[in-house]
Every structure is written in structure tokens, then in C-alpha cells.
N, C-alpha and C. Protein backbone atom coordinates (compact mmCIF):
# COMPACT_ATOMS: atom_id res chain seq x y z
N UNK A 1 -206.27 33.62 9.68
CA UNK A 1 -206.67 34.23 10.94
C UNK A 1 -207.92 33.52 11.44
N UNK A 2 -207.44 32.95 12.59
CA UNK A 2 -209.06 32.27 13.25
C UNK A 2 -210.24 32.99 13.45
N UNK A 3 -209.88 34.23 14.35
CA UNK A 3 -211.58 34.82 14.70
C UNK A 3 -211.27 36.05 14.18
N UNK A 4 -212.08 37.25 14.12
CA UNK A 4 -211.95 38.40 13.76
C UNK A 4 -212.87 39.11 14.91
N UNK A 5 -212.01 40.23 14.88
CA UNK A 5 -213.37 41.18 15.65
C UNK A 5 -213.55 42.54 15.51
N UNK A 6 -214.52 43.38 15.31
CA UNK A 6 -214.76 44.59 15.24
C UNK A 6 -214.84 45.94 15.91
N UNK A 7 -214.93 46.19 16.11
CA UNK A 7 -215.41 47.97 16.52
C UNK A 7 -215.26 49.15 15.86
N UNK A 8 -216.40 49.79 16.04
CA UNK A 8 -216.89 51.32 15.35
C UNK A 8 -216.48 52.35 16.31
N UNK A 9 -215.68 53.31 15.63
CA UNK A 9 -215.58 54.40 16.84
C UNK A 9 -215.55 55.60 16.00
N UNK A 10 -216.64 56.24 16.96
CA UNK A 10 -217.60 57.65 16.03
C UNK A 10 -217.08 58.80 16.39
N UNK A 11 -216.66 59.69 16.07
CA UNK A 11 -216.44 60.96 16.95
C UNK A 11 -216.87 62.18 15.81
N UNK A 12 -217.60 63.15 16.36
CA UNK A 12 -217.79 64.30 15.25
C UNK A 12 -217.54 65.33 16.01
N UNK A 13 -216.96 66.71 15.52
CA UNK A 13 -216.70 67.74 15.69
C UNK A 13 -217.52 68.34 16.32
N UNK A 14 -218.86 68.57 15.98
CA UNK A 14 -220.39 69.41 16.30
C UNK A 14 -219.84 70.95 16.20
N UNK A 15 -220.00 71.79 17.26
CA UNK A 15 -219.61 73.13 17.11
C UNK A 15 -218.21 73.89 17.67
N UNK A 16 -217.39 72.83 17.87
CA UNK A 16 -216.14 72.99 18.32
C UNK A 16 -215.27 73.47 16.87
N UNK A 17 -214.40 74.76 16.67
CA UNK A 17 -213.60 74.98 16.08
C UNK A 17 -213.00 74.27 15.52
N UNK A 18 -212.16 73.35 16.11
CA UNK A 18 -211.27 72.35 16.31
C UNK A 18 -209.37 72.77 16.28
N UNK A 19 -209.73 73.76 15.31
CA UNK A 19 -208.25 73.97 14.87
C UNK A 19 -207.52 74.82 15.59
N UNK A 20 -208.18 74.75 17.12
CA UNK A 20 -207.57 76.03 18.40
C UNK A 20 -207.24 74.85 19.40
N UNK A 21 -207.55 73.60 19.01
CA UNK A 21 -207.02 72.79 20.04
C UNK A 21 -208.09 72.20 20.98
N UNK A 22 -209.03 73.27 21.22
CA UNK A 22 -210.06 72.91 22.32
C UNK A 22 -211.68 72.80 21.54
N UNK A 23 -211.49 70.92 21.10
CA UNK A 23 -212.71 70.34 20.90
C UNK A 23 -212.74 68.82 21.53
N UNK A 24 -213.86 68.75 21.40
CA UNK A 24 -214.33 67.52 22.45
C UNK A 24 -213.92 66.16 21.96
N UNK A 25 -213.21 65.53 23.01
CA UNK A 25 -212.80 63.75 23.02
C UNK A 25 -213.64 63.11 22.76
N UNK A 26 -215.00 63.45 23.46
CA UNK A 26 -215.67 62.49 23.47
C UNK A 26 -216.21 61.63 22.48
N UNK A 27 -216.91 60.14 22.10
CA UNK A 27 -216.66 59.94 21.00
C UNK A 27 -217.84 58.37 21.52
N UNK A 28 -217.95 57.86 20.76
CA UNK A 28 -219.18 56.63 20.86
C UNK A 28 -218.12 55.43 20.55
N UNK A 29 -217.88 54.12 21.09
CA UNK A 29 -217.59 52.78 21.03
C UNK A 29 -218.49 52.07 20.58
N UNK A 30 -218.79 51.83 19.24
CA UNK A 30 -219.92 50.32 19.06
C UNK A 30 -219.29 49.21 19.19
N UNK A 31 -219.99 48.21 20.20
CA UNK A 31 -219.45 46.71 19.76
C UNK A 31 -220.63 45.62 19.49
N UNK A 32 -220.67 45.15 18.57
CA UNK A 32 -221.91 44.24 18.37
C UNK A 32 -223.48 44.82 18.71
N UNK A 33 -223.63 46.36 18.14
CA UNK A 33 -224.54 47.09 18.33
C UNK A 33 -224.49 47.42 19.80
N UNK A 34 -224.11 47.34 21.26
CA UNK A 34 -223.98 48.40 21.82
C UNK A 34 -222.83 49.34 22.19
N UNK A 35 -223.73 50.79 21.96
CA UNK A 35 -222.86 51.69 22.18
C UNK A 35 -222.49 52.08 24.04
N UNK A 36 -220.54 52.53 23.47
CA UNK A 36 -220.60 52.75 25.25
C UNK A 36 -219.65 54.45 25.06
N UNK A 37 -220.20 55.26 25.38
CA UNK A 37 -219.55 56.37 25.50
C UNK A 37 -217.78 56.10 25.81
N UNK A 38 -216.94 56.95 25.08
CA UNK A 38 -215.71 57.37 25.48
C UNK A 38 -215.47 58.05 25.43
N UNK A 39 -213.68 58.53 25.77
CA UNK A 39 -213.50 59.77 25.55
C UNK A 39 -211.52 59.55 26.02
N UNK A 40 -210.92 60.73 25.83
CA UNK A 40 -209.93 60.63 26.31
C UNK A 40 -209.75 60.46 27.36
N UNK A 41 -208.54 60.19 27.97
CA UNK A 41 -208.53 59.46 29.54
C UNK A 41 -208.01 61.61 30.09
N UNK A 42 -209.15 61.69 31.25
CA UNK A 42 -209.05 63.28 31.64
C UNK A 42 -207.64 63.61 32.13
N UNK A 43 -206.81 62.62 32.43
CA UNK A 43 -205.39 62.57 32.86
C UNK A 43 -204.78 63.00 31.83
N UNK A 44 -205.10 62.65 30.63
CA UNK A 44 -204.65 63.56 29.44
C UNK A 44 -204.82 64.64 28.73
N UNK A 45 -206.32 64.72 28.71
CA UNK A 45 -206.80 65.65 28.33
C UNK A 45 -207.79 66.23 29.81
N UNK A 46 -207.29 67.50 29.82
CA UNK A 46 -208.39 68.10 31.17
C UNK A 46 -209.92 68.15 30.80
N UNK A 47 -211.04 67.90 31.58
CA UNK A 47 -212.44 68.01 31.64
C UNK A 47 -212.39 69.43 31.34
N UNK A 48 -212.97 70.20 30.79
CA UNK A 48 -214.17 69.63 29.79
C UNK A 48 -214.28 69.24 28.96
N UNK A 49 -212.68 68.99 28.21
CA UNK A 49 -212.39 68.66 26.72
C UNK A 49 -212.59 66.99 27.07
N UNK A 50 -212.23 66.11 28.20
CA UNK A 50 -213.00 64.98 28.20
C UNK A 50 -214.00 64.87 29.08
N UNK A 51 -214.24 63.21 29.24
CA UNK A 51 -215.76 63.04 29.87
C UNK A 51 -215.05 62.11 30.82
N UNK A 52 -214.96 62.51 32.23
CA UNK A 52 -215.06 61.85 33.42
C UNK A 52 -215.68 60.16 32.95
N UNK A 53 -216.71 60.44 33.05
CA UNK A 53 -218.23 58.99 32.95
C UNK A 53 -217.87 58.44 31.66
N UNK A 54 -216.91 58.67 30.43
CA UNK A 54 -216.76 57.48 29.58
C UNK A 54 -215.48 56.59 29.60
N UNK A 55 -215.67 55.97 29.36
CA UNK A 55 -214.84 55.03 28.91
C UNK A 55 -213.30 55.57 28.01
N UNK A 56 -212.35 55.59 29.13
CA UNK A 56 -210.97 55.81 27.72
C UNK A 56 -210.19 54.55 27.80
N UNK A 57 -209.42 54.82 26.21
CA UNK A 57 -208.43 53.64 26.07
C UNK A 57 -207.73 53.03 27.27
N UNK A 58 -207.26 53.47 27.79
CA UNK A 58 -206.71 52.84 29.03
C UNK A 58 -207.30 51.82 30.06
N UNK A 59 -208.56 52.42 30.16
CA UNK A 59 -209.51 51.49 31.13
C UNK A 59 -209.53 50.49 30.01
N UNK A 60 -210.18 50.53 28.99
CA UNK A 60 -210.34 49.82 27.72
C UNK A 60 -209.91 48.61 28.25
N UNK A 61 -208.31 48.75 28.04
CA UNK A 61 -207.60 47.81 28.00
C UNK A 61 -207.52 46.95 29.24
N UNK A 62 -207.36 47.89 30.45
CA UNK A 62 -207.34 47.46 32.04
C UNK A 62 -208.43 46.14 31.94
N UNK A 63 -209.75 46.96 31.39
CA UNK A 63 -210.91 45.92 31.73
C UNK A 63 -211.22 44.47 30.53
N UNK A 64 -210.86 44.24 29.76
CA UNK A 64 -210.43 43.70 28.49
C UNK A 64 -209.60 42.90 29.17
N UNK A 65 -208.24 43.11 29.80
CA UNK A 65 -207.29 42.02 30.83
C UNK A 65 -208.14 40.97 31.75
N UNK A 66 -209.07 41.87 32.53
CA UNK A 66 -209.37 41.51 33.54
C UNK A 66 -210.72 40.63 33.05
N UNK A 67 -211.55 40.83 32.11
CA UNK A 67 -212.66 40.33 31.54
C UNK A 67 -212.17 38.96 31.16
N UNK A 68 -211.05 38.64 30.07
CA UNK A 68 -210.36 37.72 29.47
C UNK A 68 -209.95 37.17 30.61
N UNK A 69 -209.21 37.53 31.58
CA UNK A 69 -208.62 36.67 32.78
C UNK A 69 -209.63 35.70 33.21
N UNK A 70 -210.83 36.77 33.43
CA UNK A 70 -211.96 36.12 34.59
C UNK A 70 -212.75 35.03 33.92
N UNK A 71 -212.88 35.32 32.44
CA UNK A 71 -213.43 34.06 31.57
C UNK A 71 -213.04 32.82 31.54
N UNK A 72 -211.54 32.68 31.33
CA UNK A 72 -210.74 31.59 31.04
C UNK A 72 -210.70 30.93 32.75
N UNK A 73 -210.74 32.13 33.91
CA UNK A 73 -210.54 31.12 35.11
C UNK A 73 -211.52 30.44 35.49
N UNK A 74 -213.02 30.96 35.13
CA UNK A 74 -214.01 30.65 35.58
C UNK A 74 -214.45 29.17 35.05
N UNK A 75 -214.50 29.19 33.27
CA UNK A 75 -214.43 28.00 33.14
C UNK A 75 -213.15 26.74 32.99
N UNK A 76 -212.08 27.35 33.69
CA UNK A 76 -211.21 26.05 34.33
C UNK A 76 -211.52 25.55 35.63
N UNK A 77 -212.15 26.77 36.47
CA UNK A 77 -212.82 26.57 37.82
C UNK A 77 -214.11 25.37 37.74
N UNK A 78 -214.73 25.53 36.81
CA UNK A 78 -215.95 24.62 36.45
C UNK A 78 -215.25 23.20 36.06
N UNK A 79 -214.25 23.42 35.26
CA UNK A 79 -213.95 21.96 34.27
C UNK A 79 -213.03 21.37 35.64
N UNK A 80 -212.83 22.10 36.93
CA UNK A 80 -212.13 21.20 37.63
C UNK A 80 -213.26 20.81 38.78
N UNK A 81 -214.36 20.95 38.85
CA UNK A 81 -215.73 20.77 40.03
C UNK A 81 -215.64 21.56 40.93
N UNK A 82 -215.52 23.12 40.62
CA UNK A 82 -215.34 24.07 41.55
C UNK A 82 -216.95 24.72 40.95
N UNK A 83 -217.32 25.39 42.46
CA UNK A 83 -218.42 26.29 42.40
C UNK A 83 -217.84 27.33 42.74
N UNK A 84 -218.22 28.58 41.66
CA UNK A 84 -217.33 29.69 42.07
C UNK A 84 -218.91 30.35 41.81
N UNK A 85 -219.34 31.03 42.95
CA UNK A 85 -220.16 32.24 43.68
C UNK A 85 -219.84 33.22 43.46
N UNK A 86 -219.43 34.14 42.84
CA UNK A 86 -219.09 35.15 42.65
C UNK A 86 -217.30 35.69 42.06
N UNK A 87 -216.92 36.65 41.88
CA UNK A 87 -215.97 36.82 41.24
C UNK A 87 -215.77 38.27 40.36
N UNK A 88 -215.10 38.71 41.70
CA UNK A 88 -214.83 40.51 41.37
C UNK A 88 -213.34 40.48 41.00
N UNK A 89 -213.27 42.02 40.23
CA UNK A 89 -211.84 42.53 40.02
C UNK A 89 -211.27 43.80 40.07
N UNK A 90 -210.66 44.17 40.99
CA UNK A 90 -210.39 45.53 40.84
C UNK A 90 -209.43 46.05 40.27
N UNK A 91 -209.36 45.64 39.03
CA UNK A 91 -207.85 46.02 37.97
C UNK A 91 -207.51 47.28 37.97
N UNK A 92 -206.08 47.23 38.04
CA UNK A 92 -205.70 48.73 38.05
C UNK A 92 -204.48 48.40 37.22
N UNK A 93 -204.37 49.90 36.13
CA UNK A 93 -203.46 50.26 35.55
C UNK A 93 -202.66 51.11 35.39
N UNK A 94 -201.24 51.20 35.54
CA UNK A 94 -200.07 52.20 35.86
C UNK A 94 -199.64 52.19 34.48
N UNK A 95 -199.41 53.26 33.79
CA UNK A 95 -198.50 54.42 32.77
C UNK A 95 -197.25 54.47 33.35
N UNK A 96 -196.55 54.10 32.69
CA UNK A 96 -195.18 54.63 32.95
C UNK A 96 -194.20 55.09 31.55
N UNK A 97 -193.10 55.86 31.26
CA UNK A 97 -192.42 55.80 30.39
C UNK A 97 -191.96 54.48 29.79
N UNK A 98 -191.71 53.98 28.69
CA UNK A 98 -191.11 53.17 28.00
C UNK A 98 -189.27 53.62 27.92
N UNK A 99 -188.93 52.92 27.01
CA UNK A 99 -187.28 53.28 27.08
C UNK A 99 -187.07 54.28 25.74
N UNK A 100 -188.13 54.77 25.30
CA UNK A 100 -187.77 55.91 24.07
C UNK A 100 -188.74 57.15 24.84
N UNK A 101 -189.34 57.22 26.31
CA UNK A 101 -189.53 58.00 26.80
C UNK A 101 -191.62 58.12 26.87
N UNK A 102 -191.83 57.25 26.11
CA UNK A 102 -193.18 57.31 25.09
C UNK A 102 -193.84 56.91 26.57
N UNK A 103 -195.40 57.24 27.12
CA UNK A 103 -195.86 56.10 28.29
C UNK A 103 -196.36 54.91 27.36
N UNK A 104 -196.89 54.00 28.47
CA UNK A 104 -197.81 52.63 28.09
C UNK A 104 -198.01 52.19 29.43
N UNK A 105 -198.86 51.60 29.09
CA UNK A 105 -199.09 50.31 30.39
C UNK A 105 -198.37 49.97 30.72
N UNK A 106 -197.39 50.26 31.41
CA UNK A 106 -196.07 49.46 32.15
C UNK A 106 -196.97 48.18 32.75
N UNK A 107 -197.95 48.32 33.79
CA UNK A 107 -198.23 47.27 34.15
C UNK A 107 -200.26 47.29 34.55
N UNK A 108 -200.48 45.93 35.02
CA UNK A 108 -201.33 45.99 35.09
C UNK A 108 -202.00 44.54 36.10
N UNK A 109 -202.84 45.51 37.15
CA UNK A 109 -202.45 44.18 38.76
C UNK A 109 -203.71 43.72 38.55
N UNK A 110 -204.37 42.58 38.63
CA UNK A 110 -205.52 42.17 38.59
C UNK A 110 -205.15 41.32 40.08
N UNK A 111 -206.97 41.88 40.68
CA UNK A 111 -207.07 41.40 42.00
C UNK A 111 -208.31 41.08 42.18
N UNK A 112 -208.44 39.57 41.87
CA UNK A 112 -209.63 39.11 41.84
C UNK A 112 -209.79 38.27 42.94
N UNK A 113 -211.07 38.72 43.58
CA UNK A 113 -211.67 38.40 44.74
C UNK A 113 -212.52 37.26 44.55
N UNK A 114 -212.06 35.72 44.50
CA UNK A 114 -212.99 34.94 44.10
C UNK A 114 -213.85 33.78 45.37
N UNK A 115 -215.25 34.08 45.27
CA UNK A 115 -215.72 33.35 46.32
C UNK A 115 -216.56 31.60 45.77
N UNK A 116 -216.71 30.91 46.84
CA UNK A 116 -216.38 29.36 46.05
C UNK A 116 -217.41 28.74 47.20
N UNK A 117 -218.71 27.77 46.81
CA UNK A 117 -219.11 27.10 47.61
C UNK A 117 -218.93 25.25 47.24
N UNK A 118 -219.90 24.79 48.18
CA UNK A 118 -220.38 23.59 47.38
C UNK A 118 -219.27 22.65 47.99
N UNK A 119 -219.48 21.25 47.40
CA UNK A 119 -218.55 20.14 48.35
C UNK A 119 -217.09 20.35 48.26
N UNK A 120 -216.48 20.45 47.12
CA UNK A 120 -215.38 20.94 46.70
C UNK A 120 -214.95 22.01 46.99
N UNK A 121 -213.91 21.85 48.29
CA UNK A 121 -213.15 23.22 48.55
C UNK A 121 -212.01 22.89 48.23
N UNK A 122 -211.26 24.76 47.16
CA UNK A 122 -209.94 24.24 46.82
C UNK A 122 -209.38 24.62 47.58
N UNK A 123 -207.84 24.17 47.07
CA UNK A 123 -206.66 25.10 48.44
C UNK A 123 -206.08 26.59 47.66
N UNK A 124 -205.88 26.82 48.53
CA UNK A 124 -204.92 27.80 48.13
C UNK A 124 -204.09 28.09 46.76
N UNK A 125 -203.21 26.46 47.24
CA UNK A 125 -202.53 26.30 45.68
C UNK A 125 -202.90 25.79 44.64
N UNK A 126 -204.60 25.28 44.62
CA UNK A 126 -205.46 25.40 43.41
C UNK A 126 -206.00 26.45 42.61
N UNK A 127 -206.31 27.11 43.32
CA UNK A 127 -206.62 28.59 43.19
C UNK A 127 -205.52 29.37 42.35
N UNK A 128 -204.39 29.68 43.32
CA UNK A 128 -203.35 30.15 42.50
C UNK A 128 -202.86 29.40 41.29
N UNK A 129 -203.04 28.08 40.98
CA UNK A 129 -202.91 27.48 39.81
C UNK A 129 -203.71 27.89 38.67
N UNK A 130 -204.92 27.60 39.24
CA UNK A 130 -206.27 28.13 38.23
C UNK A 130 -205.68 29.16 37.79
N UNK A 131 -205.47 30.80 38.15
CA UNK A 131 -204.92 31.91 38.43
C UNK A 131 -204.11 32.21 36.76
N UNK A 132 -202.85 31.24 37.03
CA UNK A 132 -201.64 30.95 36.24
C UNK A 132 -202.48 30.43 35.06
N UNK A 133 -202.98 29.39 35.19
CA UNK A 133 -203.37 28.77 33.95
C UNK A 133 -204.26 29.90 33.06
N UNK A 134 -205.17 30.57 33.46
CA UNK A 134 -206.41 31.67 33.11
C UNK A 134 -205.30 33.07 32.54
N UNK A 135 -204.13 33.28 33.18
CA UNK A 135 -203.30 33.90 32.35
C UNK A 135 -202.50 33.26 31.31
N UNK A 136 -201.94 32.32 31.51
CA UNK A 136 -201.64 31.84 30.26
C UNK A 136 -202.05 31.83 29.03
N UNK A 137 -203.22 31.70 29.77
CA UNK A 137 -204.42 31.27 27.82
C UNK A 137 -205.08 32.83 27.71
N UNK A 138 -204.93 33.62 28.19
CA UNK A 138 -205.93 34.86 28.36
C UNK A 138 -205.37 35.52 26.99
N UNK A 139 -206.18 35.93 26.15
CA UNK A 139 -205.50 36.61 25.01
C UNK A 139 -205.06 37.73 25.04
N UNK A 140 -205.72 38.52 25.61
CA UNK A 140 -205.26 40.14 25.88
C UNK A 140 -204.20 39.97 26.70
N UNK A 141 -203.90 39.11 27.75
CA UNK A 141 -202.57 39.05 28.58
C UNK A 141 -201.30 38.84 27.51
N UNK A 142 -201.64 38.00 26.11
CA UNK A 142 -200.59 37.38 25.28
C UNK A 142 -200.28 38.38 24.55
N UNK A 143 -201.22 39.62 24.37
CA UNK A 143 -201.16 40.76 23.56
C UNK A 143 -200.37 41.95 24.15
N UNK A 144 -200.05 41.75 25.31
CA UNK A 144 -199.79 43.33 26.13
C UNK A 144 -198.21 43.00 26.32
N UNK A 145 -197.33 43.80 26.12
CA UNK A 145 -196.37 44.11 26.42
C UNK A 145 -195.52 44.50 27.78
N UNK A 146 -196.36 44.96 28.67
CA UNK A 146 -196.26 45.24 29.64
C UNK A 146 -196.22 44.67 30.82
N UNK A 147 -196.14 44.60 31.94
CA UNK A 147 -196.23 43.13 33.25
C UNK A 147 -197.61 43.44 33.56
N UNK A 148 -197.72 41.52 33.83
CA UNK A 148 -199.33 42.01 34.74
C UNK A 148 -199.27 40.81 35.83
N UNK A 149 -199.49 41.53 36.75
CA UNK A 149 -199.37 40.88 38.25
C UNK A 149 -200.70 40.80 38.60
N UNK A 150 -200.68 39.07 39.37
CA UNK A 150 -202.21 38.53 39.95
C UNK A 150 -201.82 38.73 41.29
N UNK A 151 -202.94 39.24 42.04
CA UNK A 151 -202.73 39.29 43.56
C UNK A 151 -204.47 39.00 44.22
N UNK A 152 -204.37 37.52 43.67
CA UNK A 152 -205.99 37.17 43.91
C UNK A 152 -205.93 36.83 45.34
N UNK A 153 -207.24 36.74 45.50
CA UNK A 153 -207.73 36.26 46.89
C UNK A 153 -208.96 35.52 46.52
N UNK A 154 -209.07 34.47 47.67
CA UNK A 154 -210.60 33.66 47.15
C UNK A 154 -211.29 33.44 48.59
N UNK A 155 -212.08 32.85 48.95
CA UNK A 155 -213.09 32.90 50.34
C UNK A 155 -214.26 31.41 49.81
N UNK A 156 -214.33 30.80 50.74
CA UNK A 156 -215.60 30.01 50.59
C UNK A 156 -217.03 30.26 51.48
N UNK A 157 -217.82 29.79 50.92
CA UNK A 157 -219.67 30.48 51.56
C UNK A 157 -219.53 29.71 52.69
């Protein structure tokens, strides 16, 4: 195995019963010493048993796609003499049933808004190349089961 990677995930009972059903999701994510609050996604579990403001598996993953995407494009954007200025994403992820009824990520749209200065302007169909290539190599894209659709856009300064 080439790389390895970790995470700690804490959750304690405190003064919740537990065994009535109604105790708290919420729960701590360490990665490389920082902690980021989670909790169940409230779509599953109703507030107050989760936390709106943390982090659940689902986003997890949404943002993990979109992080990995934006890494791998950025430095193919560089290794081809592109200045890329900025570079948003508004990933979104849809649940749907599987074929034994179970949900998952059916899919997952990454829509990255990428802005570009400097002498080198690309086209269109550089961009969308970059795009393709940054999924290809993206690891979490190679990991997911599910479809994930790019519907980028880019702009120059």
C-alpha cells in the first residue's frame, strides 16, 4: 500500500440514556490534530438528536470529491502556464436508492467556477480538458461508485 491515512472519530454518550433511541450524533472528526465537529446528516436523524453546523458523512464525502478534483486541476492548470485566480465549488450531493433498495450517493455534480488571468488564455476546450484529466486522476472520484458530473464554468480577469 503506497500512502496511508488516518482519522479519529470520538463520540461519547454524556447524559443521554441511549437505550430509548434518543442520544446525541454528534461526535468530533480528528485529522492530523484538527478537530471538526460532526454529526449525523439531520435528514436522517431530526435536530436535536443532530447538529445542523457539523459536518456529516455525506458532505464528508461531497467535499473530499470536490477538494481532490480541485487539487489535481489546479496543478495541471499550472503545469500547462495557466494562471488560475481563484476557484470555487458548489458540490452537491443526491441519495438515491441503490438496486437492493439501500440509499448512497447516486451522484455527485461538481461545479467549479474557475477564474484565470495572465498572458495565457485558455479555451473553452482546455478547460474542459483540464476538467476530464483532474477527474481521472482524482482519487476519491476512483473510489465512489456512484456518477459524478462536471458542469464547470471558468471566466478570465
Amino acid at each position: 500500500m503506497a500512502h496511508v491515512y488516518t482519522a479519529t472519530v470520538r463520540w461519547e454518550r454524556g447524559e443521554d440514556v441511549f437505550t430509548d433511541g434518543r442520544y446525541s450524533r454528534a461526535h468530533r472528526l480528528i485529522f492530523d490534530g484538527l478537530e471538526v465537529p460532526g454529526s449525523s446528516a439531520p435528514a436522517s436523524v431530526r435536530v436535536p438528536l443532530s447538529r445542523e453546523d457539523a459536518l456529516d458523512p455525506e458532505e464528508a464525502v461531497v467535499g473530499a470529491l470536490s477538494s481532490c478534483h480541485m487539487l489535481f486541476f489546479l496543478d495541471f492548470a499550472r503545469r500547462a502556464g495557466l494562471r488560475v485566480d481563484s476557484y470555487t465549488d458548489a458540490a452537491v450531493g443526491e441519495m438515491a436508492p441503490n438496486d437492493k433498495g439501500k440509499l448512497f450517493l447516486a451522484r455527485i455534480t461538481l461545479n467549479p467556477a474557475v477564474a484565470f488571468s495572465g498572458d495565457k488564455t485558455p479555451t473553452a476546450e482546455e478547460v474542459e480538458a483540464l476538467h476530464h484529466r483532474a477527474h481521472e486522476e482524482c482519487y476519491i472520484a476512483n473510489s465512489l461508485r456512484g456518477e459524478v458530473v462536471l458542469a464547470p464554468t471558468f471566466s478570465m480577469a
